[in-house]
C-alpha atoms as a PDB file:
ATOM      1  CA  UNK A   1     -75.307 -16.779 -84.149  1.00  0.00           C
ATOM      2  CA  UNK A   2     -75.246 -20.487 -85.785  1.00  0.00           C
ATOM      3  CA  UNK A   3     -78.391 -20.713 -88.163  1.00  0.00           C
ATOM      4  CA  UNK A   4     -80.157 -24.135 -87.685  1.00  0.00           C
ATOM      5  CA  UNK A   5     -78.734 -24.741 -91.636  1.00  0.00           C
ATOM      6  CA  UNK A   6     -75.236 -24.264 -91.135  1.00  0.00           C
ATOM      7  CA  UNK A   7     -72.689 -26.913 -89.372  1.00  0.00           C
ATOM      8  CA  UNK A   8     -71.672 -26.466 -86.579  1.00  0.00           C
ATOM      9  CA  UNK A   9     -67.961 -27.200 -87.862  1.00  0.00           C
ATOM     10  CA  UNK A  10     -66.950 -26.497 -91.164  1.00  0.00           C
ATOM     11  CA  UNK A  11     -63.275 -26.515 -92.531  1.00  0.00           C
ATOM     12  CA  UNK A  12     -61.736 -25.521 -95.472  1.00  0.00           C
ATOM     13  CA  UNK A  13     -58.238 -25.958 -97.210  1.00  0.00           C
ATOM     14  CA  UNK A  14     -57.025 -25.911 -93.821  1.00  0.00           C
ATOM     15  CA  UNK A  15     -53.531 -25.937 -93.280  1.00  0.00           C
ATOM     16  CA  UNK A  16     -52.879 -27.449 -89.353  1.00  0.00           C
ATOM     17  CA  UNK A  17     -49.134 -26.284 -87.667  1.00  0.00           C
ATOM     18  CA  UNK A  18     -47.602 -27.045 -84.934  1.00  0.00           C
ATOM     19  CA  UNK A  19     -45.009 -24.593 -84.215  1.00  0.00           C
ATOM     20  CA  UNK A  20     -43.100 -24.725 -87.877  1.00  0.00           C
ATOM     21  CA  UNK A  21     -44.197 -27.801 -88.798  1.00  0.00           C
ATOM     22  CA  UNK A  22     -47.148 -28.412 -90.941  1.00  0.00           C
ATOM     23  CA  UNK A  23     -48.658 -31.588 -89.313  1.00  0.00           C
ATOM     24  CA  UNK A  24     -52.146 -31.495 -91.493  1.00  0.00           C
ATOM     25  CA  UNK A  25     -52.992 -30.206 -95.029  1.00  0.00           C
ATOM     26  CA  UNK A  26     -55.689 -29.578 -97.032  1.00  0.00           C
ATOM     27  CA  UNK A  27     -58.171 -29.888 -94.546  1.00  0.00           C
ATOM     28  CA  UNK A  28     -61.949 -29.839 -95.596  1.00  0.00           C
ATOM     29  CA  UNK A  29     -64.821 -31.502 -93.840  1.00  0.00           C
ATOM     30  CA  UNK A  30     -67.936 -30.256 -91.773  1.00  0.00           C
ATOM     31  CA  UNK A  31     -70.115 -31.741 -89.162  1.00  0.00           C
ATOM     32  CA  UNK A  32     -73.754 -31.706 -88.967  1.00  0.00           C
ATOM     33  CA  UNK A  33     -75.371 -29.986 -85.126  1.00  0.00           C
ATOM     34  CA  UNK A  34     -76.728 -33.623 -84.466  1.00  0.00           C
ATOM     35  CA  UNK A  35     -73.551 -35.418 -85.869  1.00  0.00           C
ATOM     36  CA  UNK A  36     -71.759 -38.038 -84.001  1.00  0.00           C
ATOM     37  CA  UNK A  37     -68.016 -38.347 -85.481  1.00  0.00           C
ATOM     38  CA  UNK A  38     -64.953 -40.262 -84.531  1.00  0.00           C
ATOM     39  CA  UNK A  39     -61.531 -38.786 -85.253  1.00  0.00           C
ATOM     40  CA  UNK A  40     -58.790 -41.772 -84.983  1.00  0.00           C
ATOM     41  CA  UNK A  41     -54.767 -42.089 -86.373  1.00  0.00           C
ATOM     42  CA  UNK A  42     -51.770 -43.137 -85.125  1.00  0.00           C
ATOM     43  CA  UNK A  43     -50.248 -41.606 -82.297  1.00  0.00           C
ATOM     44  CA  UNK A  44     -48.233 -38.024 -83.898  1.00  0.00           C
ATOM     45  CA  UNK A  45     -50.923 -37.871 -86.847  1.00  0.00           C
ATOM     46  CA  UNK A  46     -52.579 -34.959 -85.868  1.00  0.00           C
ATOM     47  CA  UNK A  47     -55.917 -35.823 -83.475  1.00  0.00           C
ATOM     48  CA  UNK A  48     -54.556 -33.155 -81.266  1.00  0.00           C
ATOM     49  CA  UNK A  49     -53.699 -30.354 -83.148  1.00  0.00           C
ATOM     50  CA  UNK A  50     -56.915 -30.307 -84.681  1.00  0.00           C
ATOM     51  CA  UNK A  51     -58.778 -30.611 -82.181  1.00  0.00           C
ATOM     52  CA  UNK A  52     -56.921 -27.598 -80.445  1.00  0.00           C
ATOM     53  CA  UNK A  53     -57.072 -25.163 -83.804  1.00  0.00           C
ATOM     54  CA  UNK A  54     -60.609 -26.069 -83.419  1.00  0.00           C
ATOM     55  CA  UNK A  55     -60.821 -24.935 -80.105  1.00  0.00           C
ATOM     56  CA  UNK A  56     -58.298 -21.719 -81.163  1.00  0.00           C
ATOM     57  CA  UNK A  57     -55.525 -22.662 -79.219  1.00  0.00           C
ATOM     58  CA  UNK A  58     -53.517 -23.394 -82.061  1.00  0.00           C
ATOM     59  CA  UNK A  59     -53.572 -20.498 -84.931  1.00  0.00           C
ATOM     60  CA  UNK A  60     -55.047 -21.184 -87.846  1.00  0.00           C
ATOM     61  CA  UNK A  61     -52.682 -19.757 -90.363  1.00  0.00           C
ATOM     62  CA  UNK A  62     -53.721 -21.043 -93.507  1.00  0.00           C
ATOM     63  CA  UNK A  63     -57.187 -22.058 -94.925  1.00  0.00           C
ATOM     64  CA  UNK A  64     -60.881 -21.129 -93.163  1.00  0.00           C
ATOM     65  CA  UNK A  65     -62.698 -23.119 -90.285  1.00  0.00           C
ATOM     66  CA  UNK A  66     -65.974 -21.986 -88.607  1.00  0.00           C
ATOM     67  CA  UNK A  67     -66.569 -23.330 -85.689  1.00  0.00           C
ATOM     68  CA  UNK A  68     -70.358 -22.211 -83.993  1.00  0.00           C
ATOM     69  CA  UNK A  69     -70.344 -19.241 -85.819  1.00  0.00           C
ATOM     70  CA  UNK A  70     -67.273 -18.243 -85.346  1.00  0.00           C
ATOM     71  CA  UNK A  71     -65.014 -17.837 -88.049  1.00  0.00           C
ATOM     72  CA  UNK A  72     -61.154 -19.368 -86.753  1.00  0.00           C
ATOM     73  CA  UNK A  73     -59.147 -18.356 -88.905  1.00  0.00           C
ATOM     74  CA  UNK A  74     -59.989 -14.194 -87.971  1.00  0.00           C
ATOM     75  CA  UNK A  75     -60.579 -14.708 -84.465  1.00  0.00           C
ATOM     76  CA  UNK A  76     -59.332 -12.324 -81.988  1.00  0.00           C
ATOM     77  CA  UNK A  77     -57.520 -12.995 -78.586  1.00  0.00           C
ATOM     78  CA  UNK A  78     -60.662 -11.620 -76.581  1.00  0.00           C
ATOM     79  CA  UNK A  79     -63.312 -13.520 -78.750  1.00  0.00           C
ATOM     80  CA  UNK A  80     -62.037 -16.907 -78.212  1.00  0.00           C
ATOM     81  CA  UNK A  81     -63.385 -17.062 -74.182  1.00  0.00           C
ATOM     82  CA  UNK A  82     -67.144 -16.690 -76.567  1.00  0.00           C
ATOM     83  CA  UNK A  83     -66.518 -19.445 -78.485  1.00  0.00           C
ATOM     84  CA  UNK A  84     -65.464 -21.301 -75.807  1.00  0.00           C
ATOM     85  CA  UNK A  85     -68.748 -20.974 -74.180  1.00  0.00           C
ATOM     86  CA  UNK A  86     -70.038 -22.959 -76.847  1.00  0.00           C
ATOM     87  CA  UNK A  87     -67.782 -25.691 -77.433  1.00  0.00           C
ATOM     88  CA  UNK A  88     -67.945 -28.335 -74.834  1.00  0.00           C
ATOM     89  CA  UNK A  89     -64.085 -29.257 -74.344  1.00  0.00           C
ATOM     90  CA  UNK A  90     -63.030 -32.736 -72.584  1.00  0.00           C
ATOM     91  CA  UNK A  91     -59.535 -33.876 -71.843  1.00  0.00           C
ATOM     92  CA  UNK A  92     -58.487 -37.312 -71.103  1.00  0.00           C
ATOM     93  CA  UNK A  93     -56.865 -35.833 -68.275  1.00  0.00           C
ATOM     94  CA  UNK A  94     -59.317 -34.469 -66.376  1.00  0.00           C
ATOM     95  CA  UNK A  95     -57.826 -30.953 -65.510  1.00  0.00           C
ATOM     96  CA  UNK A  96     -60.023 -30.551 -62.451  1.00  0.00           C
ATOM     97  CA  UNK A  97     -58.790 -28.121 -59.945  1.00  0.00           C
ATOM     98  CA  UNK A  98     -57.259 -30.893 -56.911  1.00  0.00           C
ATOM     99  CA  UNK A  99     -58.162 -28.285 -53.909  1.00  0.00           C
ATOM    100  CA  UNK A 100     -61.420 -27.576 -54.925  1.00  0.00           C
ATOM    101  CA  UNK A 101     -64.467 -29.256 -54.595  1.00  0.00           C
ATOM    102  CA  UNK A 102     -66.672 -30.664 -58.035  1.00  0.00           C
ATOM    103  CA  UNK A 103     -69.291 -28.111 -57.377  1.00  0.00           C
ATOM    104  CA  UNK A 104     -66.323 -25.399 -57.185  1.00  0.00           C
ATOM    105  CA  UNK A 105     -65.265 -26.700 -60.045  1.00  0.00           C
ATOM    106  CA  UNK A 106     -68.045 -26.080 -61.930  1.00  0.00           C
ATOM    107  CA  UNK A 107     -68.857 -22.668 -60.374  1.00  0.00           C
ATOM    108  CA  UNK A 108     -65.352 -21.594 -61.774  1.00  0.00           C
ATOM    109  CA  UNK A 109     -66.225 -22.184 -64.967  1.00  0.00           C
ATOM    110  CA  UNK A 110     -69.876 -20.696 -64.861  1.00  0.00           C
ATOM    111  CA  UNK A 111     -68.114 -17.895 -63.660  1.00  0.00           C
ATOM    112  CA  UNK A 112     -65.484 -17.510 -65.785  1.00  0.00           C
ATOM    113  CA  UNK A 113     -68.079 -17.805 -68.959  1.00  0.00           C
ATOM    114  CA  UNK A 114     -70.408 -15.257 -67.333  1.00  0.00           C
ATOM    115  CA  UNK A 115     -72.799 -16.554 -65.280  1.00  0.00           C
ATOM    116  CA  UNK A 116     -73.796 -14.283 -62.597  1.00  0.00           C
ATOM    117  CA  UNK A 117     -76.862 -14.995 -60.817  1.00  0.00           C
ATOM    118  CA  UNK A 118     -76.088 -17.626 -57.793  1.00  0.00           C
ATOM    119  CA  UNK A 119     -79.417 -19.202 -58.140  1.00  0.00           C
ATOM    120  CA  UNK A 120     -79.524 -19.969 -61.721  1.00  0.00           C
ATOM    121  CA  UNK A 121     -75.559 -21.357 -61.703  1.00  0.00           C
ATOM    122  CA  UNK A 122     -76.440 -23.593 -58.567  1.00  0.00           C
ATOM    123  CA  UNK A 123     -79.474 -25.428 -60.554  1.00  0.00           C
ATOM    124  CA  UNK A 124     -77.623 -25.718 -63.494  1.00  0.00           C
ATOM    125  CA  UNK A 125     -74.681 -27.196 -61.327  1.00  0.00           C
ATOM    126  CA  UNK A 126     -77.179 -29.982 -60.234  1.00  0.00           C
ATOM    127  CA  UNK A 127     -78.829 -30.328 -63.234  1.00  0.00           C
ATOM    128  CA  UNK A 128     -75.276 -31.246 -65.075  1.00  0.00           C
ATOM    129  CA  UNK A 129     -74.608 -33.566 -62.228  1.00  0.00           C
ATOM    130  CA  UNK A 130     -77.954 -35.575 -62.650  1.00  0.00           C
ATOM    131  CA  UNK A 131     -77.620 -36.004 -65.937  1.00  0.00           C
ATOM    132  CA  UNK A 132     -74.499 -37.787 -65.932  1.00  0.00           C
ATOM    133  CA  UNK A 133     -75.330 -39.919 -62.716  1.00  0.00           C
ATOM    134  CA  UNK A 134     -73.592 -37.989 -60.354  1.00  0.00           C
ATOM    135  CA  UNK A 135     -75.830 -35.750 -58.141  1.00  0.00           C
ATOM    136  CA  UNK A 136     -74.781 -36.815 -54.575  1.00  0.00           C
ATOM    137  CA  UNK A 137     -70.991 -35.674 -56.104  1.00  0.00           C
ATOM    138  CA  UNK A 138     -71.020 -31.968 -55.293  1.00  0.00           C
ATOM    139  CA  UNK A 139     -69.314 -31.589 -51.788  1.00  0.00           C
ATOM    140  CA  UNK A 140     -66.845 -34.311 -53.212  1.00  0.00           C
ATOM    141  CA  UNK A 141     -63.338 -33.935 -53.804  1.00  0.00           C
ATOM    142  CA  UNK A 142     -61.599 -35.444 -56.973  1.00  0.00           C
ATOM    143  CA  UNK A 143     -59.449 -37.723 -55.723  1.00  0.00           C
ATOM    144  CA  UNK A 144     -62.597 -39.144 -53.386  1.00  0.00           C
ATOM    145  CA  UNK A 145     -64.019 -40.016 -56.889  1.00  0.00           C
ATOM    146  CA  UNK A 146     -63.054 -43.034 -59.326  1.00  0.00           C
ATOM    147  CA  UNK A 147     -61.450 -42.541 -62.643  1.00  0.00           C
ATOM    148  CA  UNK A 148     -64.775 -42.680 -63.693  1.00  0.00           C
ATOM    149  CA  UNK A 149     -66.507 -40.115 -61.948  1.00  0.00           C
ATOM    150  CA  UNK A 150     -63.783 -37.860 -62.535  1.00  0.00           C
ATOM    151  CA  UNK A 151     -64.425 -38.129 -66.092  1.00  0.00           C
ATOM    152  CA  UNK A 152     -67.802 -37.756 -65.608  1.00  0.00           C
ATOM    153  CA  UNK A 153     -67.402 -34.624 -63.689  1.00  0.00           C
ATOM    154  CA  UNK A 154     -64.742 -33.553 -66.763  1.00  0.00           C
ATOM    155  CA  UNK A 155     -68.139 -34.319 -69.209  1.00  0.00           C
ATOM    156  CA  UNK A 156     -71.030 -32.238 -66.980  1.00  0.00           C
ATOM    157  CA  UNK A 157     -68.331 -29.415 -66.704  1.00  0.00           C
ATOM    158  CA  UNK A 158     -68.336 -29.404 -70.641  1.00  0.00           C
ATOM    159  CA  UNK A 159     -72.171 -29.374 -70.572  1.00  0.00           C
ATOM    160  CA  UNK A 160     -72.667 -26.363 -68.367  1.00  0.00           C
ATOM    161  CA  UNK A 161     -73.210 -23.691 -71.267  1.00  0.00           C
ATOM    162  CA  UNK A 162     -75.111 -26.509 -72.830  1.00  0.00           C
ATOM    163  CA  UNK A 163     -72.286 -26.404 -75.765  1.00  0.00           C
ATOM    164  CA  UNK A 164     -73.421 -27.073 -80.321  1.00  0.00           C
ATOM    165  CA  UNK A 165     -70.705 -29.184 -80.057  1.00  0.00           C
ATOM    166  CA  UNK A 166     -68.419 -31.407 -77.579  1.00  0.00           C
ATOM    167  CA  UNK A 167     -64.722 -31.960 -78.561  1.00  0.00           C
ATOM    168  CA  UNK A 168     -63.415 -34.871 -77.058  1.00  0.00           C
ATOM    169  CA  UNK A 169     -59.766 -35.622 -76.972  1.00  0.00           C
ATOM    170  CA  UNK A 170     -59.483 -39.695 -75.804  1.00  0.00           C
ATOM    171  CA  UNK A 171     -61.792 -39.391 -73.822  1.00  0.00           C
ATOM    172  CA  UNK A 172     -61.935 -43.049 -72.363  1.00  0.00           C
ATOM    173  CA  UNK A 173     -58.041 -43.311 -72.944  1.00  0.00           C
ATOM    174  CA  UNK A 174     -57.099 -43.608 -69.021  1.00  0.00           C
ATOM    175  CA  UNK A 175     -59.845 -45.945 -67.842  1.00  0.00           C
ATOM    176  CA  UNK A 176     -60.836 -49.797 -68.215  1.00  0.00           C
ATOM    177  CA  UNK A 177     -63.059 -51.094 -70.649  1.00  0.00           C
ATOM    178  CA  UNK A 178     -66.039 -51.170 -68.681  1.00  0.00           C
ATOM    179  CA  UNK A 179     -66.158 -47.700 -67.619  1.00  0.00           C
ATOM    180  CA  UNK A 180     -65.236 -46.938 -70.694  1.00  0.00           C
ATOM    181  CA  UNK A 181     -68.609 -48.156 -72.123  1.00  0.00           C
ATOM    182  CA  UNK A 182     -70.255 -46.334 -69.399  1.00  0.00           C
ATOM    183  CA  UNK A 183     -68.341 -43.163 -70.594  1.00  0.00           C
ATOM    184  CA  UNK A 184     -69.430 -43.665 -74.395  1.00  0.00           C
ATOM    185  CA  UNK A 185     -73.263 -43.979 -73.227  1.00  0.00           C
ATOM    186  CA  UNK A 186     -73.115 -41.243 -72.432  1.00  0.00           C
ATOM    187  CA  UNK A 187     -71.738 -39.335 -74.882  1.00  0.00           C
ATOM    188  CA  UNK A 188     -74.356 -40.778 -76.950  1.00  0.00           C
ATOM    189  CA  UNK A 189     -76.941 -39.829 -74.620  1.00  0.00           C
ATOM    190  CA  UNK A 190     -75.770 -36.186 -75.341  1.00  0.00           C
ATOM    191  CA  UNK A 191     -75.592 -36.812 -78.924  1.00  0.00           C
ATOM    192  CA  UNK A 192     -79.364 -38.069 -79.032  1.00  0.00           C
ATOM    193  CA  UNK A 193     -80.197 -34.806 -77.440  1.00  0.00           C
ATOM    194  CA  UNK A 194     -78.598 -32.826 -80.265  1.00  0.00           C
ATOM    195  CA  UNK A 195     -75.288 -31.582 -79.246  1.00  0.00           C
ATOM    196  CA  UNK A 196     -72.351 -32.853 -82.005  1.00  0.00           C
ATOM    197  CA  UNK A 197     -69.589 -35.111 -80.976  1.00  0.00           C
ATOM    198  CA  UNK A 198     -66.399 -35.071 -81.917  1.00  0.00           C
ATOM    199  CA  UNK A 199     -64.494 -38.078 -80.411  1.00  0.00           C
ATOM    200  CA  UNK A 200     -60.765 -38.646 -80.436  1.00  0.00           C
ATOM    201  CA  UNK A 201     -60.224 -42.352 -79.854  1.00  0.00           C
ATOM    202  CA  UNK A 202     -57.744 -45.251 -79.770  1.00  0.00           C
ATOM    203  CA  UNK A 203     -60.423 -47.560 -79.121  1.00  0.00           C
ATOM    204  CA  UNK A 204     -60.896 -49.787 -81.604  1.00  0.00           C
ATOM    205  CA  UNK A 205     -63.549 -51.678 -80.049  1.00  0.00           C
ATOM    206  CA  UNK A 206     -65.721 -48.596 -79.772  1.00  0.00           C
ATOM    207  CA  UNK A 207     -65.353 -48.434 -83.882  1.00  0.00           C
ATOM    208  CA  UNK A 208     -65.949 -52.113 -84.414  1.00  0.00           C
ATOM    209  CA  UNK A 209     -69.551 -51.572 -82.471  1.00  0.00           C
ATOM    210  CA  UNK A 210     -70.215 -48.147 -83.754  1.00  0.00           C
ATOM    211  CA  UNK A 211     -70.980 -47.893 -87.054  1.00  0.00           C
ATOM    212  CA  UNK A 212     -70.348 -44.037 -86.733  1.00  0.00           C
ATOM    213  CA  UNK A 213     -68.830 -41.480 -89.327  1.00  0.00           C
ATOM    214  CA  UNK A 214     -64.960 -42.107 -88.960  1.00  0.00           C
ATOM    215  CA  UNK A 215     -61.946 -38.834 -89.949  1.00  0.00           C
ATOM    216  CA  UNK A 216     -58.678 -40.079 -90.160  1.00  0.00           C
ATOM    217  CA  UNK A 217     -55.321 -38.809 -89.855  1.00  0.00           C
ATOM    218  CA  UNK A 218     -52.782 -40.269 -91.751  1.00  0.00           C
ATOM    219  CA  UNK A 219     -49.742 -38.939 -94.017  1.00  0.00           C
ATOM    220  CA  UNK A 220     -50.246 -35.286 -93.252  1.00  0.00           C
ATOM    221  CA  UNK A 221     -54.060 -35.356 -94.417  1.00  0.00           C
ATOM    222  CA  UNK A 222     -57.661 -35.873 -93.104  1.00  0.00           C
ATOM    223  CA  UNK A 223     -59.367 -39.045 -94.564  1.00  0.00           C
ATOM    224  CA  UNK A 224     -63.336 -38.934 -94.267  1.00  0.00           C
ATOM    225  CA  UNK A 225     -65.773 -41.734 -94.205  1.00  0.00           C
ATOM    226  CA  UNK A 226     -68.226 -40.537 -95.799  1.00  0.00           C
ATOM    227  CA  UNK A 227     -65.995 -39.809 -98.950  1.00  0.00           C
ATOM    228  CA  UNK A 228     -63.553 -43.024 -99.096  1.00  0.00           C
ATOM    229  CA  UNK A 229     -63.176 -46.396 -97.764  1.00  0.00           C
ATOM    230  CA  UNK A 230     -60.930 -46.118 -94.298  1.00  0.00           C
ATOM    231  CA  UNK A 231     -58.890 -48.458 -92.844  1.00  0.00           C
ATOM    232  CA  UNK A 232     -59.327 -49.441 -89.598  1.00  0.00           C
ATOM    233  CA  UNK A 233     -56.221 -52.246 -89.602  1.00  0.00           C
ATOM    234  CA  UNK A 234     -54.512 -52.755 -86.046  1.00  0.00           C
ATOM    235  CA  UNK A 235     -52.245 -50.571 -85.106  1.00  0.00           C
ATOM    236  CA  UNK A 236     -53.563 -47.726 -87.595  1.00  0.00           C
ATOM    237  CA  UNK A 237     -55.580 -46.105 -84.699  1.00  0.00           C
END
């Protein structure tokens, strides 16, 4: 259970692998339920493989991280499908299921979290789809849908268990600028209605207009706004 007092991420002396390698160290920083909070560095830095230890699909080996009330560095195998439930993931690749309709695709994962009563999933289906402008989408197939919608689709699918916190990994990376500012709206639509963000990005122009806490990976550690001065120079992102 995540008390109203306690973030929904905190991290601590974290140690981030991948494989052998120790791509991140040190780690400490925590983010506030209603937090909105960029994560940027160069391409290699370590974005990634925090976001996926967050997530527990990366180990968390060395150091503590609790993540919605769940602690990551003891989780089990079979406990990480709960704390799934209340993470909203999103993938700059969609990963929407090509033979199956959007509504399918979100009754697979209402399903797979639990959900039970056909009712119930089918009004939360619509209700996901309305709030992120796409409620005549449901008998739709993904490739009959824009870049866009498709990441829209990716964003209400997140939203089903109505997550403490979305974790969003370049979110706007594939698509032009101006759906890309249709795709950040909404996010901080989301945010206004309390859920966290956590937003991988490249985009610098998103950080130039968004005065928004910025973590940074660079050299093997996590930089944070709110302690030091970050650069946001050129290529740095």
């Amino acid at each position: 259970m995540v008390f109203s007092n306690e973030p929904v991420v905190k991290v601590q002396g974290a140690c981030i692998f991948q494989g052998i390698n120790t791509i991140l160290k040190d780690v400490n920083f925590s983010i506030e339920k209603d937090e909105f909070v960029f994560l940027i560095g160069r391409t290699g830095s370590g974005k990634s493989s925090l976001l996926k230890t967050l997530y527990a699909d990366l180990p968390l080996i060395m150091g503590e991280a609790r993540v919605a009330g769940f602690s990551i560095e003891k989780i089990k195998k079979k406990e990480v499908p709960f704390l799934r439930r209340k993470l909203g993931i999103v993938f700059q690749d969609f990963q929407l299921f090509p033979d199956r309709t959007v509504s399918e695709n979100l009754y697979f994962v209402l399903r797979a979290t639990g959900w039970k009563d056909k009712l119930k999933m089918k009004n939360r289906m619509i209700e996901v789809l309305m709030g992120v402008g796409l409620g005549g989408a449901a008998t739709k197939m993904p490739h009959q849908l824009s870049g866009g919608e498709q990441q829209r689709v990716v964003i209400a699918r997140a939203l089903l268990n109505e997550p403490s916190i979305l974790l969003a990994d370049e979110p706007t990376g594939n698509l032009d600028p101006e759906v890309s500012d249709g795709i950040f709206n909404l996010f901080q639509e989301i945010n206004k209605k309390g859920t966290a963000i956590l937003m991988a990005t490249h985009n610098y122009d998103l950080l130039k207009k968004h005065p928004y806490r910025i973590l940074k990976c660079e050299k093997g550690q996590v930089l944070d706004s709110k302690l030091t001065t970050i650069s946001l120079g050129g290529s740095g992102l």
